[in-house]
N, C-alpha and C. Protein backbone atom coordinates (compact mmCIF):
# COMPACT_ATOMS: atom_id res chain seq x y z
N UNK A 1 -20.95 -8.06 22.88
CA UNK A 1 -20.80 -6.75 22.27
C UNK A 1 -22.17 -6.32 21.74
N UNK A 2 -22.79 -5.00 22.20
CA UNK A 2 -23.92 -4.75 21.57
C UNK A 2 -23.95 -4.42 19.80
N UNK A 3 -24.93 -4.46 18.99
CA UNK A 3 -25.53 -4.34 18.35
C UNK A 3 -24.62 -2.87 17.63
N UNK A 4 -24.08 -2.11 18.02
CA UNK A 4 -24.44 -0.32 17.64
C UNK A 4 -22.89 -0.56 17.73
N UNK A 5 -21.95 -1.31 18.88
CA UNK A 5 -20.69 -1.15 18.65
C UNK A 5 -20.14 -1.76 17.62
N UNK A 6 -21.16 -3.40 17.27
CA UNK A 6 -20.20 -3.83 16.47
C UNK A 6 -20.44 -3.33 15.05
N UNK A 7 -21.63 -2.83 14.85
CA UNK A 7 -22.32 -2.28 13.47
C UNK A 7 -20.70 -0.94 13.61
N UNK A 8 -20.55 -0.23 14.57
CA UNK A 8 -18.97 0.67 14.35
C UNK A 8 -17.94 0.22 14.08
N UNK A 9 -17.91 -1.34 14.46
CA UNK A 9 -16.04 -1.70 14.64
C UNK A 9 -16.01 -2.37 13.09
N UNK A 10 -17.23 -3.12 12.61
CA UNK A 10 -17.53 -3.11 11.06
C UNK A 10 -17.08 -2.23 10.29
N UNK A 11 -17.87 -0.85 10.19
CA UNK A 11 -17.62 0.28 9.65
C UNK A 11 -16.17 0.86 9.24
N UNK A 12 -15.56 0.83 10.82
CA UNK A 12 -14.26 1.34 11.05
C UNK A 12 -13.27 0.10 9.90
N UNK A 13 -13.31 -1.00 10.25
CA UNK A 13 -13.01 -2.23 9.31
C UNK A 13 -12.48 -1.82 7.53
N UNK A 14 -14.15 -1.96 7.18
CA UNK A 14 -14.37 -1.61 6.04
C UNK A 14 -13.77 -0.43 5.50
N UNK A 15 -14.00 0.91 6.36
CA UNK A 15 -13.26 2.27 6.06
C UNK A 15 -12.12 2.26 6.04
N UNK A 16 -11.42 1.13 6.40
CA UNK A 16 -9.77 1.09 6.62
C UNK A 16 -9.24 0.53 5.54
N UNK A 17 -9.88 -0.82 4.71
CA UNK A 17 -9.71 -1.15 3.68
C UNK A 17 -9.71 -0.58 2.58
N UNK A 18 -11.23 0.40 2.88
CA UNK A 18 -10.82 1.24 1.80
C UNK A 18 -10.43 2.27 1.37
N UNK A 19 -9.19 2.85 2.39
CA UNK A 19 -8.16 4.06 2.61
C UNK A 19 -6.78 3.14 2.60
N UNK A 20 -6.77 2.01 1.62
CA UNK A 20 -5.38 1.56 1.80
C UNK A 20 -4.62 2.08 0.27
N UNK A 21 -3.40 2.53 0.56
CA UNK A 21 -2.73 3.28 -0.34
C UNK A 21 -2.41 2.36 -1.19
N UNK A 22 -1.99 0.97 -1.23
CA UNK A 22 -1.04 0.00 -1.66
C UNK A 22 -2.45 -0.61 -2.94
N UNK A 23 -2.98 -0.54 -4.00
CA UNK A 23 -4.13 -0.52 -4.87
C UNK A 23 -4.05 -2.15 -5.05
N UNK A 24 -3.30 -2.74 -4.93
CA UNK A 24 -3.51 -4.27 -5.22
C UNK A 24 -4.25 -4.74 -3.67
N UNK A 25 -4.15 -3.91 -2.71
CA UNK A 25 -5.12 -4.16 -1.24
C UNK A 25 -6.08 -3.37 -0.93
N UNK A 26 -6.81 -2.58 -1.95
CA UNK A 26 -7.95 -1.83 -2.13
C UNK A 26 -9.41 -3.21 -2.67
N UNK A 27 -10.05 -3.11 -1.89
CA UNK A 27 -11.31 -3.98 -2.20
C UNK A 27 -12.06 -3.76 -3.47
N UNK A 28 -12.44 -4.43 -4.35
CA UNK A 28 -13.55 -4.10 -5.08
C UNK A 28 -14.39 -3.69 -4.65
N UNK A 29 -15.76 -2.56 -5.53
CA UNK A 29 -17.03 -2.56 -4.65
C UNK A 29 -17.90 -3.96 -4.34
N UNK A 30 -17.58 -4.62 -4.86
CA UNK A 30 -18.47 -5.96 -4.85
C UNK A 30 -18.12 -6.58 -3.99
N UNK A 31 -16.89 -6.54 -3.20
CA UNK A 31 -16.06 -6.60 -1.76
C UNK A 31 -16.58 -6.12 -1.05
N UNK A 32 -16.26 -4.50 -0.86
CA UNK A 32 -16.94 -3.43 0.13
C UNK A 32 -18.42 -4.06 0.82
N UNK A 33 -19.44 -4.35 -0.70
CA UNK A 33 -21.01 -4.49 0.06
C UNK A 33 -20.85 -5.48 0.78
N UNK A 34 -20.30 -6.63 0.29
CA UNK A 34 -20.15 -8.14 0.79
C UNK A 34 -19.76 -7.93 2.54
N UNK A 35 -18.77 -7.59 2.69
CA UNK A 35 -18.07 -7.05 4.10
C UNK A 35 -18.73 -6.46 4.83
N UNK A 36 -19.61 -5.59 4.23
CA UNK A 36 -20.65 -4.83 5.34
C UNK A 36 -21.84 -5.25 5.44
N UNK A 37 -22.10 -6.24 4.64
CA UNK A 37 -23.46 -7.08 4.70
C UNK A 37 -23.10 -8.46 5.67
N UNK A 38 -22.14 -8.48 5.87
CA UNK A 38 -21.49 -9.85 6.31
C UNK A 38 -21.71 -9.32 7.69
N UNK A 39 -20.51 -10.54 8.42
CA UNK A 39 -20.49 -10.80 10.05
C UNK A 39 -19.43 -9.77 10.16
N UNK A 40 -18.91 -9.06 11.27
CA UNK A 40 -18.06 -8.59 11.87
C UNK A 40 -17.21 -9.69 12.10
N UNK A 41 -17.31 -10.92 12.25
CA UNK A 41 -16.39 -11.96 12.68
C UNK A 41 -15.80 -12.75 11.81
N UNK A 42 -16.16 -12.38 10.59
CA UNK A 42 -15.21 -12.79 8.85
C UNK A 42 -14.52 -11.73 8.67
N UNK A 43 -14.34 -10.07 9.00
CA UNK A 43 -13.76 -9.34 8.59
C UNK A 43 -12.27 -9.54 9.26
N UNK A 44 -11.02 -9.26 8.39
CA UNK A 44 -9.92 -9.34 8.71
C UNK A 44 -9.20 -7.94 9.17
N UNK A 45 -8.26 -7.22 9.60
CA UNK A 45 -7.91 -6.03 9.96
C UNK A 45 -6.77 -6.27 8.60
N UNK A 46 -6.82 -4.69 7.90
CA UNK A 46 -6.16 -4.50 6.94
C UNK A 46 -4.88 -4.15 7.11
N UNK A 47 -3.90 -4.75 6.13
CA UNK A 47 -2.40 -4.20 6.75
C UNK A 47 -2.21 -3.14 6.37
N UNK A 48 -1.19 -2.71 7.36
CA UNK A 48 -1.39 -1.39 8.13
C UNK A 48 -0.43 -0.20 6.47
N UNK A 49 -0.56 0.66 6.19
CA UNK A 49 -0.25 1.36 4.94
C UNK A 49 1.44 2.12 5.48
N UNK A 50 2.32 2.16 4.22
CA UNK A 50 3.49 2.50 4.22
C UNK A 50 3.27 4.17 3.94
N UNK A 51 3.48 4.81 5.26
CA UNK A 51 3.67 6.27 5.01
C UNK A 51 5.05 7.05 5.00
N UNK A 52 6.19 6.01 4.81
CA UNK A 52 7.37 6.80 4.10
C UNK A 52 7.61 6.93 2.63
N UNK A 53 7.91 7.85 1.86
CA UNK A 53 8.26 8.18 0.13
C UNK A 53 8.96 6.36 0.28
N UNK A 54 8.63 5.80 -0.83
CA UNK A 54 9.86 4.70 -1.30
C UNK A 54 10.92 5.20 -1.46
N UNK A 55 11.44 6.28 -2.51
CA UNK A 55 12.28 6.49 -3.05
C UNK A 55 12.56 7.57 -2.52
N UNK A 56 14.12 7.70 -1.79
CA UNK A 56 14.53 9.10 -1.13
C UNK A 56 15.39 10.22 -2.70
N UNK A 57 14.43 10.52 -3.26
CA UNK A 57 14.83 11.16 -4.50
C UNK A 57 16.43 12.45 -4.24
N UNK A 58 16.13 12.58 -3.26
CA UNK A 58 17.10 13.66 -3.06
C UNK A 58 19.17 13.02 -2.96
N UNK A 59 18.70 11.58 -2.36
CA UNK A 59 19.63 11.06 -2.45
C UNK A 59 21.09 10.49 -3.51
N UNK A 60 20.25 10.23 -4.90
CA UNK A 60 20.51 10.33 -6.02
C UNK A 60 21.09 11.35 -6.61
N UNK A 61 20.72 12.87 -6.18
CA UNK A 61 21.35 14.00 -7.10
C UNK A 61 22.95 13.90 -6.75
N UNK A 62 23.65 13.79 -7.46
CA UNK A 62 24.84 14.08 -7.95
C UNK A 62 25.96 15.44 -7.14
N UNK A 63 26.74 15.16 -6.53
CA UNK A 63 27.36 15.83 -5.55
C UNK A 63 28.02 17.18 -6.86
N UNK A 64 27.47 18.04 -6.23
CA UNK A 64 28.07 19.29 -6.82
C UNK A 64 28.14 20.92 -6.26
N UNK A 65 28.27 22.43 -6.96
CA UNK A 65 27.89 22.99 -6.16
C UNK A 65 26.27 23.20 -5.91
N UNK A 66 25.56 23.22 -6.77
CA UNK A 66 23.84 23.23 -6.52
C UNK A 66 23.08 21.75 -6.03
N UNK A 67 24.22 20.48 -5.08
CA UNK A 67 23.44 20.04 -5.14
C UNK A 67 22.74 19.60 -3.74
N UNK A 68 23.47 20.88 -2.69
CA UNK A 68 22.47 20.70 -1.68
C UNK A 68 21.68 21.75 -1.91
N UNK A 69 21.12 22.58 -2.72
CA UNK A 69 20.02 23.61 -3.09
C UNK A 69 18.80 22.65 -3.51
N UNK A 70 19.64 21.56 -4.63
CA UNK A 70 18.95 20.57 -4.90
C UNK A 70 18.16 19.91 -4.11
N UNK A 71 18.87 19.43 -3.43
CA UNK A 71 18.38 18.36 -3.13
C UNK A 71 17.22 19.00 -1.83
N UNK A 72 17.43 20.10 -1.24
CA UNK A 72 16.70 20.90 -0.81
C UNK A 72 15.25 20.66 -1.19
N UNK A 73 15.23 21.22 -2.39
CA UNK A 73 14.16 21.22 -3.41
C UNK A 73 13.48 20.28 -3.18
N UNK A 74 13.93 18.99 -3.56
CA UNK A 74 13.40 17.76 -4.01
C UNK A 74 12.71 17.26 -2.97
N UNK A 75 13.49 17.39 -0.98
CA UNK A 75 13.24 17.02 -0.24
C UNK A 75 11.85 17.75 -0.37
N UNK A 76 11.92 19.20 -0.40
CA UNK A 76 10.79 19.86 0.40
C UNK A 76 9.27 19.21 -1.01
N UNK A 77 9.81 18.75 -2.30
CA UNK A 77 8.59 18.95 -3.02
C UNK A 77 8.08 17.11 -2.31
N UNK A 78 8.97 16.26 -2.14
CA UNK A 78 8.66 14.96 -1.40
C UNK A 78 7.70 15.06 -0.24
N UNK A 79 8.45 15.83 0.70
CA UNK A 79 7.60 16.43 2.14
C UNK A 79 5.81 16.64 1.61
N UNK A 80 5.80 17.73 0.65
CA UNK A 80 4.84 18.36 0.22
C UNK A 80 3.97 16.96 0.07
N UNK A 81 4.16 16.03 -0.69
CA UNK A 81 3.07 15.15 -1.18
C UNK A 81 2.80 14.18 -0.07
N UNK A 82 2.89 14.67 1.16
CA UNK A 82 2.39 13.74 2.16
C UNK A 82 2.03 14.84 3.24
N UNK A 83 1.58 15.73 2.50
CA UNK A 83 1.24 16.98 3.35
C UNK A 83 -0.89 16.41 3.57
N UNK A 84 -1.64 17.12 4.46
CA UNK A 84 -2.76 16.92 4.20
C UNK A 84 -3.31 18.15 3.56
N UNK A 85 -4.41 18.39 3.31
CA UNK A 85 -5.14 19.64 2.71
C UNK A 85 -5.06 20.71 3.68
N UNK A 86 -5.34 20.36 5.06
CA UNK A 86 -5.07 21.35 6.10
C UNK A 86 -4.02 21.83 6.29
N UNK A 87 -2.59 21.30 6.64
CA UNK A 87 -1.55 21.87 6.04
C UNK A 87 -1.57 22.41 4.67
N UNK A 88 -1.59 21.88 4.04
CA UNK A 88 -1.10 22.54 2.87
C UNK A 88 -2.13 24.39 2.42
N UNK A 89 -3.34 24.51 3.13
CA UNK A 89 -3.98 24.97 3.43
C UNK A 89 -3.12 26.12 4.68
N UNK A 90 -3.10 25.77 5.03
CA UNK A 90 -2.80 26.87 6.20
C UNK A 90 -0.53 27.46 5.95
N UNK A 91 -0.36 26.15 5.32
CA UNK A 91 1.07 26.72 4.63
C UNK A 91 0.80 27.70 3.01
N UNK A 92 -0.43 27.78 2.79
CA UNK A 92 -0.55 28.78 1.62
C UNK A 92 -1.11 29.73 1.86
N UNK A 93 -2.12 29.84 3.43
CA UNK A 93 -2.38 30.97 4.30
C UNK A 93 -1.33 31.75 4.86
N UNK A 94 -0.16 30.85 5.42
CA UNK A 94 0.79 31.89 5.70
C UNK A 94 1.85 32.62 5.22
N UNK A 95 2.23 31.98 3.93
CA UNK A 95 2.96 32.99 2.46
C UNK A 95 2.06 33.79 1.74
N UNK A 96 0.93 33.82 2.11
CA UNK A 96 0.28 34.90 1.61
C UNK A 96 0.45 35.95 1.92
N UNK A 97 0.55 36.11 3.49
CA UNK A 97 0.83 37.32 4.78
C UNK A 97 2.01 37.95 4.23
């Protein structure tokens, strides 16, 4: 493997570790330098991050008449926090119109 790919597959490595949602598998910086000063062939591939809500909040509300309005709600504010900036961006471009 040349020189330039593995200095990328390093990079990519390291950048992955430290975009992990789960904070007890977030590296220290004193980690980070270590890893990128190191071999490509000590680095481990990071486990892979949980992108469903834990908690289906909507599930919980209480059967009534408001509580599929509810739970409506709850779903769409859940949805929302796994939205990216670009969505959320271009969904506040188009209720503007």
């Amino acid at each position: 493997m040349e020189d330039e790919e593995k200095m990328v597959k390093k990079m990519t490595l390291v950048g992955l570790w430290c975009i992990q949602t789960n904070p007890p598998d977030l590296p220290p910086m004193r980690k980070v330098v270590e890893m990128l000063e190191g071999s490509l062939e000590a680095l481990v591939v990071p486990p892979k991050p949980l992108l469903t809500p834990a908690i289906m909040a909507w599930e919980t509300v209480e059967e009534s008449e408001e509580s599929e309005e509810t739970s409506s709600l709850l779903y769409s504010k859940i949805k929302c926090n796994y939205l990216t900036k670009r969505e959320e961006t271009l969904i506040a471009s188009k209720d503007a119109v």
